[in-house]
N, C-alpha and C. Protein backbone atom coordinates (compact mmCIF):
# COMPACT_ATOMS: atom_id res chain seq x y z
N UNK A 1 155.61 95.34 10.16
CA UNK A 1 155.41 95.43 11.61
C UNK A 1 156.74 95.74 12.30
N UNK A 2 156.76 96.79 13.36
CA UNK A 2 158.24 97.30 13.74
C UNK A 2 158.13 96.06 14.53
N UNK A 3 159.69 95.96 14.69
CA UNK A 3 160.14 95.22 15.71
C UNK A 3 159.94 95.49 17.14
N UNK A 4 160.02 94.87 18.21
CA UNK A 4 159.54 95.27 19.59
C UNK A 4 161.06 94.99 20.30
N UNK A 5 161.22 96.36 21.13
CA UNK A 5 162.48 96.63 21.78
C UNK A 5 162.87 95.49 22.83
N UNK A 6 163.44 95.19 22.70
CA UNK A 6 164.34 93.64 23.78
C UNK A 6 165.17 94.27 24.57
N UNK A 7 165.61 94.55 25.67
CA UNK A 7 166.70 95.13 26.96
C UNK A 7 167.50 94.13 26.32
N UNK A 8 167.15 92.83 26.29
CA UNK A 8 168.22 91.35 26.27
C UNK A 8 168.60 91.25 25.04
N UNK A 9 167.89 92.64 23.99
CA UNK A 9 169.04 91.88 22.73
C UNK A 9 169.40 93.28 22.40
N UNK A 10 168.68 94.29 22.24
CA UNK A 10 169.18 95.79 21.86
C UNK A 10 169.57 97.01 23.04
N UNK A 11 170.15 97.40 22.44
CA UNK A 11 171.13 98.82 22.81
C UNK A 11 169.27 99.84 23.59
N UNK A 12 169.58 100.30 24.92
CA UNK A 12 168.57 101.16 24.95
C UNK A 12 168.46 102.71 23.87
N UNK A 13 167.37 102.82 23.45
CA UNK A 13 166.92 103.98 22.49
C UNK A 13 167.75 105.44 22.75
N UNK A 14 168.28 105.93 22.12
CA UNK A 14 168.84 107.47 22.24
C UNK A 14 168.35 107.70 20.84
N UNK A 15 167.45 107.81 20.14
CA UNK A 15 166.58 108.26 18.89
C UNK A 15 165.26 107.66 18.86
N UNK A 16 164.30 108.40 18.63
CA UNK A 16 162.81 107.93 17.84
C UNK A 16 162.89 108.81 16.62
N UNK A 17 162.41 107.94 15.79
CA UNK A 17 162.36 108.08 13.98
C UNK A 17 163.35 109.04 14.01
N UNK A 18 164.65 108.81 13.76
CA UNK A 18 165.93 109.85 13.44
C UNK A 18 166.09 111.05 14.54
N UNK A 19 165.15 111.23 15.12
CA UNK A 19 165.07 112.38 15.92
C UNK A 19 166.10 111.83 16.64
N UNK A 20 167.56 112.54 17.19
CA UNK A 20 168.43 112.29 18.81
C UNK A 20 167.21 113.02 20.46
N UNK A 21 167.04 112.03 20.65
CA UNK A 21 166.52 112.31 22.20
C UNK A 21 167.12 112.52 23.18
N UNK A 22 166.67 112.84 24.36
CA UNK A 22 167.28 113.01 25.94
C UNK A 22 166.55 112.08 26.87
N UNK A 23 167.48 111.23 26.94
CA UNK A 23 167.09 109.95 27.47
C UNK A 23 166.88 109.99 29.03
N UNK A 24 167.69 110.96 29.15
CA UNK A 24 167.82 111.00 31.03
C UNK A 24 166.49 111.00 31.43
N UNK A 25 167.11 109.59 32.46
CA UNK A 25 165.43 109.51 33.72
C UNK A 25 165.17 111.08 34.15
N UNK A 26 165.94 111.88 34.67
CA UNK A 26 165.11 113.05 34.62
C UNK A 26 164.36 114.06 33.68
N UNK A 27 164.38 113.85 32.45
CA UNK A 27 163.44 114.08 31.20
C UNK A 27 162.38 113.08 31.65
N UNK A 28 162.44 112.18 31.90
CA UNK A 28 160.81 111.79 31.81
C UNK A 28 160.08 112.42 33.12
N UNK A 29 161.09 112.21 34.17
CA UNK A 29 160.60 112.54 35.17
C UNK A 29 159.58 114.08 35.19
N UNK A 30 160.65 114.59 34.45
CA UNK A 30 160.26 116.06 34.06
C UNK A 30 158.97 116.27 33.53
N UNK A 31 158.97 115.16 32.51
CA UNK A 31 157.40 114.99 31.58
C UNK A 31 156.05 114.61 32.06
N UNK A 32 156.80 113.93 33.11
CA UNK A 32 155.95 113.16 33.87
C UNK A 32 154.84 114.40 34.85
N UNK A 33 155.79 115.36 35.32
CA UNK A 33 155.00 116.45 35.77
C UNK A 33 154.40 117.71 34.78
N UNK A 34 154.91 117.49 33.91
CA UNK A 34 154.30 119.08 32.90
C UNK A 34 153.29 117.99 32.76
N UNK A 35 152.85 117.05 32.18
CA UNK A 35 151.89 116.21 32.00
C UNK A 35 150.22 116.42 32.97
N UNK A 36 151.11 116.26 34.76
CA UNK A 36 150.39 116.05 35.65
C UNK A 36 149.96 117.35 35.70
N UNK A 37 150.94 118.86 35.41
CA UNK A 37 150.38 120.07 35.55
C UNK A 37 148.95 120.51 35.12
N UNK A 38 147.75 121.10 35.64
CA UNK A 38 146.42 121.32 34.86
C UNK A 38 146.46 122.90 35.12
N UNK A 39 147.62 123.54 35.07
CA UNK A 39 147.80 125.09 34.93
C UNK A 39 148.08 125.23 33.38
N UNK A 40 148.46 124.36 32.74
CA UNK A 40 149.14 124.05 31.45
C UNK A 40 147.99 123.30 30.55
N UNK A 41 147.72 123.44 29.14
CA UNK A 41 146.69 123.35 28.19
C UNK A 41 147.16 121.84 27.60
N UNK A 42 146.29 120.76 26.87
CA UNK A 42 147.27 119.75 26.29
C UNK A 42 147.85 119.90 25.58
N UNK A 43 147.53 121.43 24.72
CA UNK A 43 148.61 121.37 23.55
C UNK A 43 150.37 122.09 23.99
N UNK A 44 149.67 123.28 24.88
CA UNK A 44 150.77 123.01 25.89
C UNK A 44 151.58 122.20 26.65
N UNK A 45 151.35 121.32 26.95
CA UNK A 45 151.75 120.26 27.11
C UNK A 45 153.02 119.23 26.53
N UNK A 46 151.77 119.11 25.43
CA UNK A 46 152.86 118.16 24.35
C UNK A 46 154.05 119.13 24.08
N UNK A 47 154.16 120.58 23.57
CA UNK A 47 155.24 121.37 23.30
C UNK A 47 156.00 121.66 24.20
N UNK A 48 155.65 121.55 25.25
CA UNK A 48 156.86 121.75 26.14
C UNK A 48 157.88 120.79 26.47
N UNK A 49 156.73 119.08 26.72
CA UNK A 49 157.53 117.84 26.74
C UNK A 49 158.25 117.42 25.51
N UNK A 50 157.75 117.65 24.52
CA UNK A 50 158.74 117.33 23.22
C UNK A 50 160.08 118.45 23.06
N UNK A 51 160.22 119.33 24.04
CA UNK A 51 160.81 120.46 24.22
C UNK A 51 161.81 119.67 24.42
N UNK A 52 161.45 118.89 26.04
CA UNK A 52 162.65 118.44 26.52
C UNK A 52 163.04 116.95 26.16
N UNK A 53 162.12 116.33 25.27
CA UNK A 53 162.38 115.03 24.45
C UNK A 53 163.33 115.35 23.61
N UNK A 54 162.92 116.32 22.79
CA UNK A 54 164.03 116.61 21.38
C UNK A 54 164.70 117.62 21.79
N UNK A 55 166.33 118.02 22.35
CA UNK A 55 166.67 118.90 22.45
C UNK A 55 167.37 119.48 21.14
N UNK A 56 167.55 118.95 20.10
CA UNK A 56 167.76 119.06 18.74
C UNK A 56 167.10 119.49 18.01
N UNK A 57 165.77 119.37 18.15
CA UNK A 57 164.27 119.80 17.55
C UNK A 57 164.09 118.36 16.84
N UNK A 58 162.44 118.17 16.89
CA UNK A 58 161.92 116.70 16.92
C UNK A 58 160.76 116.91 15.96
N UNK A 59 159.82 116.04 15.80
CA UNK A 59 158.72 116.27 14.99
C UNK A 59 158.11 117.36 14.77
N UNK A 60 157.40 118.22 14.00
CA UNK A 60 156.82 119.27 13.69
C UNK A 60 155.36 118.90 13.78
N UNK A 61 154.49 117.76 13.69
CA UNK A 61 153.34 117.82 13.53
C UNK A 61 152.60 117.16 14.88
N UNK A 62 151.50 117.48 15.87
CA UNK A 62 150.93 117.43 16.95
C UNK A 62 150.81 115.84 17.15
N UNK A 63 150.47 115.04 16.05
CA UNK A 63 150.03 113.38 16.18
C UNK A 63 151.82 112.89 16.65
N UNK A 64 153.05 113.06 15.93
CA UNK A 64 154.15 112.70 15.85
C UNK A 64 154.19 112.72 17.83
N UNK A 65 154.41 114.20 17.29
CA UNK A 65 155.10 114.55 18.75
C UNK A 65 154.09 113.85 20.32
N UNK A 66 152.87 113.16 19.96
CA UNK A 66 151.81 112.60 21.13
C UNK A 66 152.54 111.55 21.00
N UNK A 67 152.42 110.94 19.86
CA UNK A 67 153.23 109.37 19.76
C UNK A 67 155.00 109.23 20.86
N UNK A 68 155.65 110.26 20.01
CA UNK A 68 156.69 110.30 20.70
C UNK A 68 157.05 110.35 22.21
N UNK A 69 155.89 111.32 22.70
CA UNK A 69 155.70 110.97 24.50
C UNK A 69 155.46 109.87 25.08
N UNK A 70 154.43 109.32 24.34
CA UNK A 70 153.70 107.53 24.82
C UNK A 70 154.77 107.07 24.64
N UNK A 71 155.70 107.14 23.35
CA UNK A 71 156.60 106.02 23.46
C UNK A 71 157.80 105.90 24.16
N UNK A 72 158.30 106.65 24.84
CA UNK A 72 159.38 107.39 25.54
C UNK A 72 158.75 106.95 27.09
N UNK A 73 157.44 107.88 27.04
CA UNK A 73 157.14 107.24 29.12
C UNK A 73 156.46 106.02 28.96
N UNK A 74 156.17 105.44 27.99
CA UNK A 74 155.80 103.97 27.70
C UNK A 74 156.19 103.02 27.35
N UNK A 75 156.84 102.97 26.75
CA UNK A 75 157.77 101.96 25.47
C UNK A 75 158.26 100.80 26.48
N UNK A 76 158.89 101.39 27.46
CA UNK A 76 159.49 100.17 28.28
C UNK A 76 158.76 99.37 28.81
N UNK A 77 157.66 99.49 28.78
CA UNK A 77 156.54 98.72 29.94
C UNK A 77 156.39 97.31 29.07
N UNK A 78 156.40 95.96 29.44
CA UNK A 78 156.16 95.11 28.55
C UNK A 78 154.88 94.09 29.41
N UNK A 79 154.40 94.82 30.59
CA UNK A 79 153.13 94.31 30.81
C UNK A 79 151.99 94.70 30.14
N UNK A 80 151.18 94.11 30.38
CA UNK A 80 149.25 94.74 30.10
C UNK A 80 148.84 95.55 30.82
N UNK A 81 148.89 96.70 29.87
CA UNK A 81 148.37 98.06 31.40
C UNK A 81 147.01 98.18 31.23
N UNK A 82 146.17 98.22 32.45
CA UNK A 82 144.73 97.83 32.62
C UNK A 82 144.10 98.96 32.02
N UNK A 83 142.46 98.16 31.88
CA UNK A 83 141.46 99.26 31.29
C UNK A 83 140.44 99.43 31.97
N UNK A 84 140.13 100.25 30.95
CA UNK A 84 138.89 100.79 32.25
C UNK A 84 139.11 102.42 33.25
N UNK A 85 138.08 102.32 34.15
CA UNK A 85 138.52 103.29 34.88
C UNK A 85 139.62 103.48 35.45
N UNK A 86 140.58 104.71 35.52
CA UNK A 86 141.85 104.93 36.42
C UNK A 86 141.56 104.80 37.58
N UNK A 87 143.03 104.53 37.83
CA UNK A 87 142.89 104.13 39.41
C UNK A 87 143.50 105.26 39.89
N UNK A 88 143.23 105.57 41.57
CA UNK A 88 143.91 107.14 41.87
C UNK A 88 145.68 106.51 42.11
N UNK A 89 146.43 107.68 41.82
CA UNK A 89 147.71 107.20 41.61
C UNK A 89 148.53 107.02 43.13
N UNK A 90 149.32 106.43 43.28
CA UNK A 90 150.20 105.55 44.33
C UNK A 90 151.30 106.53 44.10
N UNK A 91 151.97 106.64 43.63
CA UNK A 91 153.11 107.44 43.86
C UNK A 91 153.35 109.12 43.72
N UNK A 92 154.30 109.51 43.57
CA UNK A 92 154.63 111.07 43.23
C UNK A 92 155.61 110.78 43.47
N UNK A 93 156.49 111.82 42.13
CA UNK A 93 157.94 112.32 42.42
C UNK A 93 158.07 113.57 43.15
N UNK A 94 157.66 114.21 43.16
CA UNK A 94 157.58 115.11 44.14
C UNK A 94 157.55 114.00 45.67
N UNK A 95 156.45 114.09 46.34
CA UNK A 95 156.52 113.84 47.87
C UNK A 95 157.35 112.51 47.89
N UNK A 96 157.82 111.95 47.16
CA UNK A 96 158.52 110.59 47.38
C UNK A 96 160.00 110.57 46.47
N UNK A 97 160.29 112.06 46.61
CA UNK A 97 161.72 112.20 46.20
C UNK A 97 162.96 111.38 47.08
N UNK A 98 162.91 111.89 48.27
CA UNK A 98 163.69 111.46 49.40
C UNK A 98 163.72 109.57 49.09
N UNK A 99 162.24 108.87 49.36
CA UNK A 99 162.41 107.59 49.27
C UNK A 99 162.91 106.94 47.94
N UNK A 100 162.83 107.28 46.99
CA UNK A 100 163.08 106.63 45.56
C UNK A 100 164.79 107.06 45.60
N UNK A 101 165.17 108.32 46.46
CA UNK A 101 166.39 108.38 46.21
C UNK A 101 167.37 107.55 47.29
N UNK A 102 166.97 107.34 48.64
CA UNK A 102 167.72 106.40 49.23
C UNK A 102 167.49 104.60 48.98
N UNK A 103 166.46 104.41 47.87
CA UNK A 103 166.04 102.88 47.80
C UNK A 103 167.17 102.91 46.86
N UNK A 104 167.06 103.91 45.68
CA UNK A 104 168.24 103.43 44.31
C UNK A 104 169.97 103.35 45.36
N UNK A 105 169.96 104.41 46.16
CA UNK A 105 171.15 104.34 46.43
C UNK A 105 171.47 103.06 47.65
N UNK A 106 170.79 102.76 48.23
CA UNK A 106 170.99 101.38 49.07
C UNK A 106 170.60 100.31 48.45
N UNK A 107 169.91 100.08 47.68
CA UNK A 107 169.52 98.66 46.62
C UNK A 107 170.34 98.88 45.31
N UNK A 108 170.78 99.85 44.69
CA UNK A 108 171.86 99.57 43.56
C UNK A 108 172.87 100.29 43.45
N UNK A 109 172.73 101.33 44.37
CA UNK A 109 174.78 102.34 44.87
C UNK A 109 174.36 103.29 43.48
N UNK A 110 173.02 103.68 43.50
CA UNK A 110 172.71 104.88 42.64
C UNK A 110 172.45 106.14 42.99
N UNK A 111 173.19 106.97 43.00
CA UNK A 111 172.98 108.16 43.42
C UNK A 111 172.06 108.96 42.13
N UNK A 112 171.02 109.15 42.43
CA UNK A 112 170.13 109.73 41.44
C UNK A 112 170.22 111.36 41.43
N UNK A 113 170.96 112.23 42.61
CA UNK A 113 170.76 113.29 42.43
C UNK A 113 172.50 113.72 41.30
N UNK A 114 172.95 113.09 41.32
CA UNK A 114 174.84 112.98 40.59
C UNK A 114 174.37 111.51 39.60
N UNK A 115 174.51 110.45 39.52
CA UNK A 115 174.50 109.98 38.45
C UNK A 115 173.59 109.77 37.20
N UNK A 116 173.96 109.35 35.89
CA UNK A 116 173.07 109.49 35.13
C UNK A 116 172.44 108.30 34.52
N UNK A 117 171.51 108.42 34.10
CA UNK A 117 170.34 106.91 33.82
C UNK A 117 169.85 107.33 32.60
N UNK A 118 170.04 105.95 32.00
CA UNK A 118 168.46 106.14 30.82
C UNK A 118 167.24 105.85 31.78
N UNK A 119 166.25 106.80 31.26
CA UNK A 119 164.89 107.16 31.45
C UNK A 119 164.22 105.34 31.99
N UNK A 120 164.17 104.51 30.46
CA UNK A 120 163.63 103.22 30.42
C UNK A 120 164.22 102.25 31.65
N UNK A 121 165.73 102.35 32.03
CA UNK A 121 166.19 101.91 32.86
C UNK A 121 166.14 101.86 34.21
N UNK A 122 165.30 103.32 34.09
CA UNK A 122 165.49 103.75 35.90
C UNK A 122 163.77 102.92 35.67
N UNK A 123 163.10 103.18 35.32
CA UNK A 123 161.70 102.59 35.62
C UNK A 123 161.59 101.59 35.37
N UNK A 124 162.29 100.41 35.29
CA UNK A 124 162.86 99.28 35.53
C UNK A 124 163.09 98.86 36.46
N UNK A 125 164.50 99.57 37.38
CA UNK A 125 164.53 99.77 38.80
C UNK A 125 163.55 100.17 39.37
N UNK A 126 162.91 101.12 39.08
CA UNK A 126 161.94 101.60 40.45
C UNK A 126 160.84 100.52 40.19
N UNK A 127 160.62 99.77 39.83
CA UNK A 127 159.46 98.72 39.34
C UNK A 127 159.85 97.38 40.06
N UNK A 128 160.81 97.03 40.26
CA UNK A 128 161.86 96.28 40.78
C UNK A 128 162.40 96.32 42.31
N UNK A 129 162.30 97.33 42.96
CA UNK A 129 162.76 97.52 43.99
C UNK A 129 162.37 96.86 45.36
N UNK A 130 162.92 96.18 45.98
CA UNK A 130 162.85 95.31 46.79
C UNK A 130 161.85 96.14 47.99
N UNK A 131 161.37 95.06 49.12
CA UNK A 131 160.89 96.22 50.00
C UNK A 131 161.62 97.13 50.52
N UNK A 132 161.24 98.52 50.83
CA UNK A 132 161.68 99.64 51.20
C UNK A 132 160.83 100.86 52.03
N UNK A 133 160.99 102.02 52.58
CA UNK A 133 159.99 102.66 52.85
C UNK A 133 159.30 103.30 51.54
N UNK A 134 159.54 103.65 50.15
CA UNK A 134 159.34 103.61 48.99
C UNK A 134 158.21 102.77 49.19
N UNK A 135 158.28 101.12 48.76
CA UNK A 135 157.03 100.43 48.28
C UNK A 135 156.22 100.25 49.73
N UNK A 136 156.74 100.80 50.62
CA UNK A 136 155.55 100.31 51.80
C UNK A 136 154.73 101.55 51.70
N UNK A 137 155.13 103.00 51.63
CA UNK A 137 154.19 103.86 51.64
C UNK A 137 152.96 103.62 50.23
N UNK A 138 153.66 103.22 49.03
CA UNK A 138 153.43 102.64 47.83
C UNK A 138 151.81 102.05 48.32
N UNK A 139 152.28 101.16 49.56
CA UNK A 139 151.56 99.41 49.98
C UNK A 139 149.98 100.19 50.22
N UNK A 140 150.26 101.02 51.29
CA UNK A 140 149.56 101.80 52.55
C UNK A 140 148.95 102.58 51.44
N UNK A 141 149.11 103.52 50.26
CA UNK A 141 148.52 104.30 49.55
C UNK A 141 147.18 103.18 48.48
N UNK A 142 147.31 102.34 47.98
CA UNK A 142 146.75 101.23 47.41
C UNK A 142 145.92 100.37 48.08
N UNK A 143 146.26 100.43 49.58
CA UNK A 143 145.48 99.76 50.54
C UNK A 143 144.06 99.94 50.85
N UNK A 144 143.16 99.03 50.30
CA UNK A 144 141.62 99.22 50.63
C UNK A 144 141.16 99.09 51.85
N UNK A 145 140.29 99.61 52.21
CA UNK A 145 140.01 98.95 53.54
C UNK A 145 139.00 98.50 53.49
N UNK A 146 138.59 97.48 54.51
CA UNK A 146 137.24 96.51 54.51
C UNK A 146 137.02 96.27 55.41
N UNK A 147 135.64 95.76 55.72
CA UNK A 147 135.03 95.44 57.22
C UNK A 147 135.57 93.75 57.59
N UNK A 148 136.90 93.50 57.01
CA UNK A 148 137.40 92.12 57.62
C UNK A 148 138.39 92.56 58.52
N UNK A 149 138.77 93.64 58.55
CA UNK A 149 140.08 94.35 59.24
C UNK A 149 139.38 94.91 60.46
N UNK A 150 140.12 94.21 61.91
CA UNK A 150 139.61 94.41 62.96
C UNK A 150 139.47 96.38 63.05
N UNK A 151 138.90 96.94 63.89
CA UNK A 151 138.73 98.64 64.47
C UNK A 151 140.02 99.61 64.41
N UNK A 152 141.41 98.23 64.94
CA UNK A 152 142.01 99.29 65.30
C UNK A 152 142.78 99.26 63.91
N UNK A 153 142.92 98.22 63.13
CA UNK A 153 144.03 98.04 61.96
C UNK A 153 143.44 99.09 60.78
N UNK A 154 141.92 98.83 60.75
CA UNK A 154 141.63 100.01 60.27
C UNK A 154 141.80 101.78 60.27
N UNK A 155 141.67 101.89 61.91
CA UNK A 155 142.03 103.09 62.35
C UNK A 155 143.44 103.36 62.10
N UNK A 156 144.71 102.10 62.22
CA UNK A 156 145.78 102.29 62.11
C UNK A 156 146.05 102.84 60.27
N UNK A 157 145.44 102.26 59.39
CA UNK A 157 145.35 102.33 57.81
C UNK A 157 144.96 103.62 57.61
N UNK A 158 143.94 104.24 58.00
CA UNK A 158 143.25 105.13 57.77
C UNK A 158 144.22 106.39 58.07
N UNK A 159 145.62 106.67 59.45
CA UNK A 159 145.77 107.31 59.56
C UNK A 159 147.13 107.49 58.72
N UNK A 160 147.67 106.08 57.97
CA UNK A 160 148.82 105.83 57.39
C UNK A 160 148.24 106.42 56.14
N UNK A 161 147.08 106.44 55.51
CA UNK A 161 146.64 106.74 54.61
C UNK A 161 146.83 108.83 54.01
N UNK A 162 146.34 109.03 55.30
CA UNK A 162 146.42 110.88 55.48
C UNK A 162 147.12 111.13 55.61
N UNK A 163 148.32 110.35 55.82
CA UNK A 163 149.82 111.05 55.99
C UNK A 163 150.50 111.11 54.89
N UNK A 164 150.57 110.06 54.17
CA UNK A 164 151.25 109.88 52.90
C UNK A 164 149.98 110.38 51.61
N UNK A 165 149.18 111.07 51.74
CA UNK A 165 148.25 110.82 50.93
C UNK A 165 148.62 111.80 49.77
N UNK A 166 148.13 111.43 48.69
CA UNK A 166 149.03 112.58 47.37
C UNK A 166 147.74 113.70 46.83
N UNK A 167 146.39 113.79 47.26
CA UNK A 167 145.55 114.64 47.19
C UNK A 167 145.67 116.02 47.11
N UNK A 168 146.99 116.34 48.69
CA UNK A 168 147.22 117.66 48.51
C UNK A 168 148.66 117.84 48.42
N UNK A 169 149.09 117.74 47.32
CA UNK A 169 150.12 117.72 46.48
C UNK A 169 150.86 118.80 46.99
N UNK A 170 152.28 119.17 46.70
CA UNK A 170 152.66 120.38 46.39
C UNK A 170 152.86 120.93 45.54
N UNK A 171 152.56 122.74 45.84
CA UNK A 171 152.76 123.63 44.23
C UNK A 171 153.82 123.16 43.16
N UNK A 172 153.59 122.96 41.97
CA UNK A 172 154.86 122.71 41.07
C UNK A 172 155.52 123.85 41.33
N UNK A 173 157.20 123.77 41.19
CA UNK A 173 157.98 124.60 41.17
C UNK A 173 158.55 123.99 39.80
N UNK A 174 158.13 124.82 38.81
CA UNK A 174 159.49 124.65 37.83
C UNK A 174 161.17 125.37 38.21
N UNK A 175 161.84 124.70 37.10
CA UNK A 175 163.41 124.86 37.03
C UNK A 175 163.64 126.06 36.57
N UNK A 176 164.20 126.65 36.01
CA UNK A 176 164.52 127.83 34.99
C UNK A 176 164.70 127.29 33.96
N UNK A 177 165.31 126.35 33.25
CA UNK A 177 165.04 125.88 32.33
C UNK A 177 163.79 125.45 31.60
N UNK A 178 162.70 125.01 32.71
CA UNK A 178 161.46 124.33 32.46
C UNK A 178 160.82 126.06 32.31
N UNK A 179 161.03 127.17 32.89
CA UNK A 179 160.40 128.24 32.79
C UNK A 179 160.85 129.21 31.71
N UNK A 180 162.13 128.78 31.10
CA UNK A 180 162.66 128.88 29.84
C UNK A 180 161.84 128.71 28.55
N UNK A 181 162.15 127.26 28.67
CA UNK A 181 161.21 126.59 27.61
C UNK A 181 159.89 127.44 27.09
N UNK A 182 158.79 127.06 28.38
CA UNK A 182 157.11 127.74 28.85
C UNK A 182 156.98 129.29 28.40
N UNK A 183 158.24 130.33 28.74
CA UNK A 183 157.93 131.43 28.09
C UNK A 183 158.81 131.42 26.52
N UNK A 184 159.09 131.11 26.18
CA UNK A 184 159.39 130.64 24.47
C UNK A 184 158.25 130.22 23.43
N UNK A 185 157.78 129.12 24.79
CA UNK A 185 156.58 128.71 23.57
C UNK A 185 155.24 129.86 23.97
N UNK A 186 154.90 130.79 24.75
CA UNK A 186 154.36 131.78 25.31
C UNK A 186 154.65 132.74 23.96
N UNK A 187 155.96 132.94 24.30
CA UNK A 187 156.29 134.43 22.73
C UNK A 187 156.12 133.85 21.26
N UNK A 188 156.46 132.58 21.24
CA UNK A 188 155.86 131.69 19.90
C UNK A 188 154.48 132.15 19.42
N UNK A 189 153.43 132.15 20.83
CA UNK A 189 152.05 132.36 20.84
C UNK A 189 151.61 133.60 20.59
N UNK A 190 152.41 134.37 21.27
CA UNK A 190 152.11 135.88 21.07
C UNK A 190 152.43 136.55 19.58
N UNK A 191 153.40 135.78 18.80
CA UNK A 191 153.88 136.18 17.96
C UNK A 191 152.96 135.86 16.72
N UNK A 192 152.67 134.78 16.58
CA UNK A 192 151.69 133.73 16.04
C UNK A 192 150.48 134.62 15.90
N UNK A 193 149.64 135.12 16.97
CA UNK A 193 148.53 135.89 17.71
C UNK A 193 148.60 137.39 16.58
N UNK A 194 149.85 138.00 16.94
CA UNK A 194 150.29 139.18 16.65
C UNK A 194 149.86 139.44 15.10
N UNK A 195 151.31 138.36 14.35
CA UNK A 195 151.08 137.86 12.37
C UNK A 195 149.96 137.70 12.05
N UNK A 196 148.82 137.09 12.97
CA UNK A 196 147.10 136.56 12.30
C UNK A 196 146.43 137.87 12.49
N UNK A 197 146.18 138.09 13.30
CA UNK A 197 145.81 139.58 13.69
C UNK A 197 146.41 140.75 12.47
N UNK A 198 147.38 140.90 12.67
CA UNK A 198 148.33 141.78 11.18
C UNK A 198 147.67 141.57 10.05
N UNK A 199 147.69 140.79 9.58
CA UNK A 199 146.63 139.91 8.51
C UNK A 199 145.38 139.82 8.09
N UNK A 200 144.77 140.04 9.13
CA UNK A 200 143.42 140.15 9.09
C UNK A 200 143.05 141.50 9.07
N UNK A 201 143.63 142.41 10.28
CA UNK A 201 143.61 144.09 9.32
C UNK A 201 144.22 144.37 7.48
N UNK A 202 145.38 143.62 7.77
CA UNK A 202 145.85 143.67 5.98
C UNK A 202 144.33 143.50 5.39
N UNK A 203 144.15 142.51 5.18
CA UNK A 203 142.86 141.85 4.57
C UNK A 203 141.29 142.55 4.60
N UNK A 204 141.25 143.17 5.37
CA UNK A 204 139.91 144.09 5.62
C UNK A 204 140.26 145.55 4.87
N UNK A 205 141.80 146.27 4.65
CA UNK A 205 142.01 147.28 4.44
C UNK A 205 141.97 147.10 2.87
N UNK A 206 142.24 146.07 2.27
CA UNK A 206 142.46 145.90 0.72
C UNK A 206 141.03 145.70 0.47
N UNK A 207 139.99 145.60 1.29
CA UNK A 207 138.33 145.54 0.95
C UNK A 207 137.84 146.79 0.61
């Protein structure tokens, strides 16, 4: 049975199974959206995020490289994450760039757009973070409403709700790097496509 990672007794992770990783909170962050992308396939997916997990090159086989994501945007969590139906999500890095970046820098003198973090660490902090406009929009997004809440507190919820609401998202903009990656594993495909195809005329012509 592996051992289970301790903050209070071990060194944070820069390897899964021998592989060297890229620990930076912005790799997950990163993952976190090719993930959320549904322009992108799952197997697409996993290859692009293990792209930027292993910049060394990392597992070769599809089960490895799933494991390796869970354990990287997961590993740190040492609560019980619920079951059952999902719940609609509370945050975004996208529309809640601005707040996550002035809470780190006024609650711990972190400049997130210049300094650098392990991945596990920063979601630690952001899990942690005292009140802020961060966890109040957080509050207001999670907020049910019910017929115990007088007309207007409702009306007041309802409109705190449409403002911050993450439904209508904005377009992903990838990086150049992230659009790097995406057409690599694209010519991988084409190439792949190309050799089977080649092959299969080979194979019909020797008939």
């Amino acid at each position: 049975m592996a051992q289970k990672f301790n903050v209070l007794l071990d060194p944070l992770p820069e390897e899964w199974e021998g592989y060297p990783i890229d620990s930076d909170f912005q790799t997950g962050i990163q993952m976190f959206e090719i993930l959320q992308d549904s322009s992108l396939s799952e197997f697409e997916k996993v290859v692009v995020c293990t792209g930027f997990l292993f910049p060394e090159g990392g597992p070769k086989s599809l089960e490895l490289r799933q494991k390796a994501i869970l354990w990287f945007l997961s590993g740190w969590n040492t609560d019980n994450l619920p079951k059952g139906k999902a719940e609609a999500p509370t945050m975004d890095y996208q529309a809640d760039q601005w707040r996550i970046w002035v809470a780190f820098l006024r609650q711990y003198q972190i400049d997130l757009n210049r300094d650098q973090l392990h991945f596990w660490a920063f979601m630690a902090l952001l899990r942690n973070l005292e009140e802020c406009s961060f966890t109040r929009v957080v509050d207001i997004r999670s907020k049910k409403l019910t017929a115990k809440m007088s007309k207007e507190e409702r009306e007041a919820y309802a409109q705190a709700k449409a403002i911050y609401s993450l439904k209508k998202s904005v377009p992903r903009e990838y990086t150049d790097e992230e659009k790097a990656k995406i057409d690599a594993f694209e010519e991988r495909k084409k190439k792949a496509a190309q050799k089977k195809k080649t092959k299969q005329a080979f194979e019909e012509f020797k008939r």
